[in-house]
Protein backbone atom coordinates (compact mmCIF):
# COMPACT_ATOMS: atom_id res chain seq x y z
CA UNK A 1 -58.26 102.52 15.46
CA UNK A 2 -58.52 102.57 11.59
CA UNK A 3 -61.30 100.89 9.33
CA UNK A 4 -59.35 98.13 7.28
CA UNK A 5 -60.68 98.62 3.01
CA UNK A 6 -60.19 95.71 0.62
CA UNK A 7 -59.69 96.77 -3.18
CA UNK A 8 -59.18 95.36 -5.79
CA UNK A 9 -57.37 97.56 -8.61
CA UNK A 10 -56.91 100.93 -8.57
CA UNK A 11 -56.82 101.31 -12.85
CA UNK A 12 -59.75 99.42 -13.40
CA UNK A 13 -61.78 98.84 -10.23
CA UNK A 14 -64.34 101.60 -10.08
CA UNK A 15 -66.18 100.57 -7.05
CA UNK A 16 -62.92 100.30 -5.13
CA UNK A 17 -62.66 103.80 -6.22
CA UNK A 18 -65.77 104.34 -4.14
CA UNK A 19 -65.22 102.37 -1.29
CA UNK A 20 -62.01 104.93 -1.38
CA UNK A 21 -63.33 107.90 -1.14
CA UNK A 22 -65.40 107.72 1.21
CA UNK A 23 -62.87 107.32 3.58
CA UNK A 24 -60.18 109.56 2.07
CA UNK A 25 -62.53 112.08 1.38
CA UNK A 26 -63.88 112.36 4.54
CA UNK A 27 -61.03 112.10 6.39
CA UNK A 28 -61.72 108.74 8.55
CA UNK A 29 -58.82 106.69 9.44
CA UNK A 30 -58.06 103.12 6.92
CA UNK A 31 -55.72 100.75 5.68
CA UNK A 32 -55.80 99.58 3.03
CA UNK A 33 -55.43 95.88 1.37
CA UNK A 34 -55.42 94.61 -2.47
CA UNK A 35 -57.03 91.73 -3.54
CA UNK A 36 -55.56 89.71 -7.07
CA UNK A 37 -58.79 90.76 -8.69
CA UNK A 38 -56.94 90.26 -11.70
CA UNK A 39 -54.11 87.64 -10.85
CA UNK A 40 -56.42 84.82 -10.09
CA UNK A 41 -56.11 85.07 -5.96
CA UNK A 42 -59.30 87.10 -5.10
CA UNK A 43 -61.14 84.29 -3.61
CA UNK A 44 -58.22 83.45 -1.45
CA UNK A 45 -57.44 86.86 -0.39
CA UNK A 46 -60.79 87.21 0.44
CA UNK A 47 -61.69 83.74 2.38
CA UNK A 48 -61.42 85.54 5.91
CA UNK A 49 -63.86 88.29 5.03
CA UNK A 50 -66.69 85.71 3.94
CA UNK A 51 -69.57 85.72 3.10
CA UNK A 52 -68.04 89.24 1.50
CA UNK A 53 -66.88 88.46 -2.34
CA UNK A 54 -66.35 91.48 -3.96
CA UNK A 55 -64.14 94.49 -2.84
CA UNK A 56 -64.49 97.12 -1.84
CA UNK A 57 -65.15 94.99 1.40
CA UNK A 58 -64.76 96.89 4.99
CA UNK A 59 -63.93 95.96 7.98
CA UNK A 60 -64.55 98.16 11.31
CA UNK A 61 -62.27 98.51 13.73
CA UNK A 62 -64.51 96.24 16.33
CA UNK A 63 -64.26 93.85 13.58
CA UNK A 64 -67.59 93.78 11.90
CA UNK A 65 -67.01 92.92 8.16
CA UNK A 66 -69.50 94.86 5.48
CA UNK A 67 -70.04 93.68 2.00
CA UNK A 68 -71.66 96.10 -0.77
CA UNK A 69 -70.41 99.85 -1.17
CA UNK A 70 -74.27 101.38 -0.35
CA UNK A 71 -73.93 99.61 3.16
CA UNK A 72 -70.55 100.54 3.58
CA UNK A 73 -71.96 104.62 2.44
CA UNK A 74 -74.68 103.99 4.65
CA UNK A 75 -72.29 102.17 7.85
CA UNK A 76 -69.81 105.34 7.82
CA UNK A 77 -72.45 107.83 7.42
CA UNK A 78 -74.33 106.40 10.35
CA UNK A 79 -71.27 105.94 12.62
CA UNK A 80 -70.06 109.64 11.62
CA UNK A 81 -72.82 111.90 11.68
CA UNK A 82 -70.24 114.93 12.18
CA UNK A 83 -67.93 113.64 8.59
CA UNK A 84 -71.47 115.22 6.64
CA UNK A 85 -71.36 111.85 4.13
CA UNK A 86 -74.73 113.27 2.96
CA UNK A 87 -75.98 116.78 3.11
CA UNK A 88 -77.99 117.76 6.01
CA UNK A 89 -81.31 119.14 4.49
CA UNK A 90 -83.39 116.19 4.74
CA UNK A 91 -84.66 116.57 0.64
CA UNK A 92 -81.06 116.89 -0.39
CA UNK A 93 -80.33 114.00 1.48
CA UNK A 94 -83.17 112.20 -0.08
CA UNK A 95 -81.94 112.89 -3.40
CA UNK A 96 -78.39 112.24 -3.18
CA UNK A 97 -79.41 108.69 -1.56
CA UNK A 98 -81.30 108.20 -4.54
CA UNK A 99 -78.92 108.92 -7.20
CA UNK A 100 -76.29 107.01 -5.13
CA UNK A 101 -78.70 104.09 -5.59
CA UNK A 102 -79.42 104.56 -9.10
CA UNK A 103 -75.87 104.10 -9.75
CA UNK A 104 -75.18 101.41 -7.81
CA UNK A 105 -78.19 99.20 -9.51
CA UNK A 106 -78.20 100.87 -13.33
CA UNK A 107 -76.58 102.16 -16.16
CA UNK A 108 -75.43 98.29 -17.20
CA UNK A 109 -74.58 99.64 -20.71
CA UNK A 110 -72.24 102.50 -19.37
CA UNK A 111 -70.37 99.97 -17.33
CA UNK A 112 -70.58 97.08 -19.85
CA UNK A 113 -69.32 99.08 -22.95
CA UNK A 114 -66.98 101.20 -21.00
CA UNK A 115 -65.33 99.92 -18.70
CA UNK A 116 -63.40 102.46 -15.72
CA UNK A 117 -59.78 102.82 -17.06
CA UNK A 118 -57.69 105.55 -15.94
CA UNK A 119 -54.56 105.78 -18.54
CA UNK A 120 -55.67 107.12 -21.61
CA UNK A 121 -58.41 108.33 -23.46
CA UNK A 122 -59.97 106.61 -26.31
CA UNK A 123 -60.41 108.52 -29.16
CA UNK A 124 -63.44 107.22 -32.00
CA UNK A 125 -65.38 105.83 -29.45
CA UNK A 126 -69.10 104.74 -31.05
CA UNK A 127 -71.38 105.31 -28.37
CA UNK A 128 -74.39 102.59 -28.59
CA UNK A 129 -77.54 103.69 -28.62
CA UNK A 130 -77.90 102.02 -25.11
CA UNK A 131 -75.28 103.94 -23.37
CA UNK A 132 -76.43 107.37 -24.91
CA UNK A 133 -80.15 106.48 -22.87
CA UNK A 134 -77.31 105.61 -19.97
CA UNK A 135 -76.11 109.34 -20.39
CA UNK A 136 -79.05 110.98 -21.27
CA UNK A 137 -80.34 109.73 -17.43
CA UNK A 138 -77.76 110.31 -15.73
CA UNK A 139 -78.03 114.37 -17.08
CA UNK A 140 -81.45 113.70 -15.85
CA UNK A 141 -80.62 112.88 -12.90
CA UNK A 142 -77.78 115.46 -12.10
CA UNK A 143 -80.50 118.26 -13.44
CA UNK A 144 -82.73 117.16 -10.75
CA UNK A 145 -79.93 117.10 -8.26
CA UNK A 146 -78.95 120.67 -8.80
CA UNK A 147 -82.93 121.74 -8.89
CA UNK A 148 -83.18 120.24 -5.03
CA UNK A 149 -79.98 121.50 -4.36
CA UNK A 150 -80.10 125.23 -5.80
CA UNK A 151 -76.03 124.83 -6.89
CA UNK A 152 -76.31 125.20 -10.21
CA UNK A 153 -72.81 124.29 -10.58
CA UNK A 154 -69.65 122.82 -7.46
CA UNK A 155 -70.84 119.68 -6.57
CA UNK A 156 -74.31 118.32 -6.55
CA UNK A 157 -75.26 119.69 -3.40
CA UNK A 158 -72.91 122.33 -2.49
CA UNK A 159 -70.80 120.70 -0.15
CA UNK A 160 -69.12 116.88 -1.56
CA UNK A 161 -71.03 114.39 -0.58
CA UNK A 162 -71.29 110.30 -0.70
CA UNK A 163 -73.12 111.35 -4.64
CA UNK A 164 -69.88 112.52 -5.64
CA UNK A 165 -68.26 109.55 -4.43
CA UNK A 166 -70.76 107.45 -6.61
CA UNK A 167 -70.50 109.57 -9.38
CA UNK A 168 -66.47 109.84 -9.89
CA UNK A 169 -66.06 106.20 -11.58
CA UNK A 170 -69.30 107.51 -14.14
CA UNK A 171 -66.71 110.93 -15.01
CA UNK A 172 -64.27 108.74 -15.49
CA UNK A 173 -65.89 106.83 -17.93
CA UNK A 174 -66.98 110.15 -19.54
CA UNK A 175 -63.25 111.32 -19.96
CA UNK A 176 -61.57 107.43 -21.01
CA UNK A 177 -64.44 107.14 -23.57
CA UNK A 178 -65.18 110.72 -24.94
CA UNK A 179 -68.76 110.64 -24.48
CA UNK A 180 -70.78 113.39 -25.18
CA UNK A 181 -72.46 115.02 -22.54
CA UNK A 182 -73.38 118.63 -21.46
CA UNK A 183 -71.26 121.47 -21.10
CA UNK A 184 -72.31 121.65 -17.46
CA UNK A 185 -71.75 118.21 -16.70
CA UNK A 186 -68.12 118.37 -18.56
CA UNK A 187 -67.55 121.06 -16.10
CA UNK A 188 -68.91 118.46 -13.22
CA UNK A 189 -66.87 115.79 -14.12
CA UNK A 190 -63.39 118.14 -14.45
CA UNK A 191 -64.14 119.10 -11.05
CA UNK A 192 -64.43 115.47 -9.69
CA UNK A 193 -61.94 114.34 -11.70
CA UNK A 194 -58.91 116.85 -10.81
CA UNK A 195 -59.42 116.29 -7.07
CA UNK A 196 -56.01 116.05 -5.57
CA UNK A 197 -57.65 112.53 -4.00
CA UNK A 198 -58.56 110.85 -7.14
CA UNK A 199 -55.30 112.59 -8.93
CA UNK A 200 -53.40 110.42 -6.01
CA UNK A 201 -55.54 107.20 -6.42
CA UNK A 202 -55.25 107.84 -10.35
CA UNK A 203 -50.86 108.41 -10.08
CA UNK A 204 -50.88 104.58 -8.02
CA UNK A 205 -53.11 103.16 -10.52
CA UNK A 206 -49.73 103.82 -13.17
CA UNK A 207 -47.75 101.68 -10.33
CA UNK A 208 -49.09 98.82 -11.54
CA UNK A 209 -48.60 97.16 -15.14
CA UNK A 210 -50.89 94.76 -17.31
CA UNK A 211 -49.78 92.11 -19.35
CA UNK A 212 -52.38 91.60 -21.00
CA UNK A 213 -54.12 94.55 -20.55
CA UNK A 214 -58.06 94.52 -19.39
CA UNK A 215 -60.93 95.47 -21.54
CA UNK A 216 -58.17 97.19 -24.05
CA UNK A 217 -60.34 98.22 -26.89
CA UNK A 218 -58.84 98.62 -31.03
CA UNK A 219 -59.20 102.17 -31.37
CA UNK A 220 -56.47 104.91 -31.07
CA UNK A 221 -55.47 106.70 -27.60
CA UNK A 222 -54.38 109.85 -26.52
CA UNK A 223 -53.20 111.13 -23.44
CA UNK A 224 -55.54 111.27 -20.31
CA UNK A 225 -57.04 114.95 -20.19
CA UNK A 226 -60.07 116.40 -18.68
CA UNK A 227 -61.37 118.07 -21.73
């Protein structure tokens, strides 16, 4: 029996992205549904998953319905110990937790000024002073990671892991936008971003056209690289 996933937009919807890959990723068996996050039918879509609002929603295969992509992390990685979700040394596990949760509660001026869009990349992008202390933690953050970890480069603790998952909607952002980060954490976010999962997610996100187009900004574009 496959876990039934609820998403909203594959362009735009970065925490669908999540609620993606941990399933893809780790090989456990969904379906998945779309929800008119932008055509006005969300609420309708999602009346028989309520109290859940706001994808990704899950639903097991006994039927349990869970709301909120940390329980959802948390749900899979307790129902499939063997998948490895999060590393298995209990201080990288700790940390990766923790930056998973970071994400999921912070970086409001990342995700406010640059919105997840996966067709271009915006060239002349001013970063705010806000999102540059947004970037300057997350660098932090991943630093730390890689200290608990020992990898000084790969993934964030060797093996991919449920931080990844968090973390591939903030690389993202770092490619659309052109924001300046480290050399190492360019590196991080090529790797994330030219996985042959989120290249498939990112090739059905062009399936799908806008009219008008969400969060378009006035400045020019360019094709999408990873440099």
């Amino acid at each position: 029996m496959a876990y039934e996933l609820y998403i909203g937009d594959r362009m735009f919807s970065s925490w669908s992205l999540r609620g993606w890959l941990m399933l893809e990723k780790f090989s456990l068996p969904h379906t998945v549904h779309m929800v008119g996050l932008y055509s006005g039918t969300m609420a309708d879509d999602m009346a028989h998953l309520a109290p859940a609002r706001l994808v990704p929603a899950l639903r097991t295969p006994e039927g349990t319905v869970i709301g909120e992509s940390l329980a959802i992390a948390e749900t899979l990685a307790e129902r499939h110990p063997e998948a490895g979700l999060w590393p298995s040394d209990p201080a990288q596990r700790a940390t990766a937790r923790w930056l998973a949760a970071e994400m999921a509660a912070g970086f409001g001026a990342l995700r406010g000024s640059c919105p997840m869009q996966l067709a271009h990349v915006y060239e002349g992008f001013q970063v705010p002073p806000a999102v540059q202390a947004d970037l300057e933690r997350i660098e932090t953050l991943f630093a730390h990671a890689r200290k608990v970890s020992g990898h000084s480069s790969g993934y964030l603790f060797g093996a991919y892991s449920l931080a990844d998952v968090f973390y591939t909607p903030v690389a993202a952002r770092i490619a659309g936008y052109g924001l300046p980060v480290s050399a190492e954490t360019r590196a991080y976010c090529k790797l994330l971003l030219s996985d042959p999962a989120f290249l498939q997610w990112q090739r059905q996100a062009h399936e799908v056209s806008y009219d008008p187009e969400p969060y378009a900004m006035d400045l020019p574009r360019r094709p999408w690289t990873l440099d």
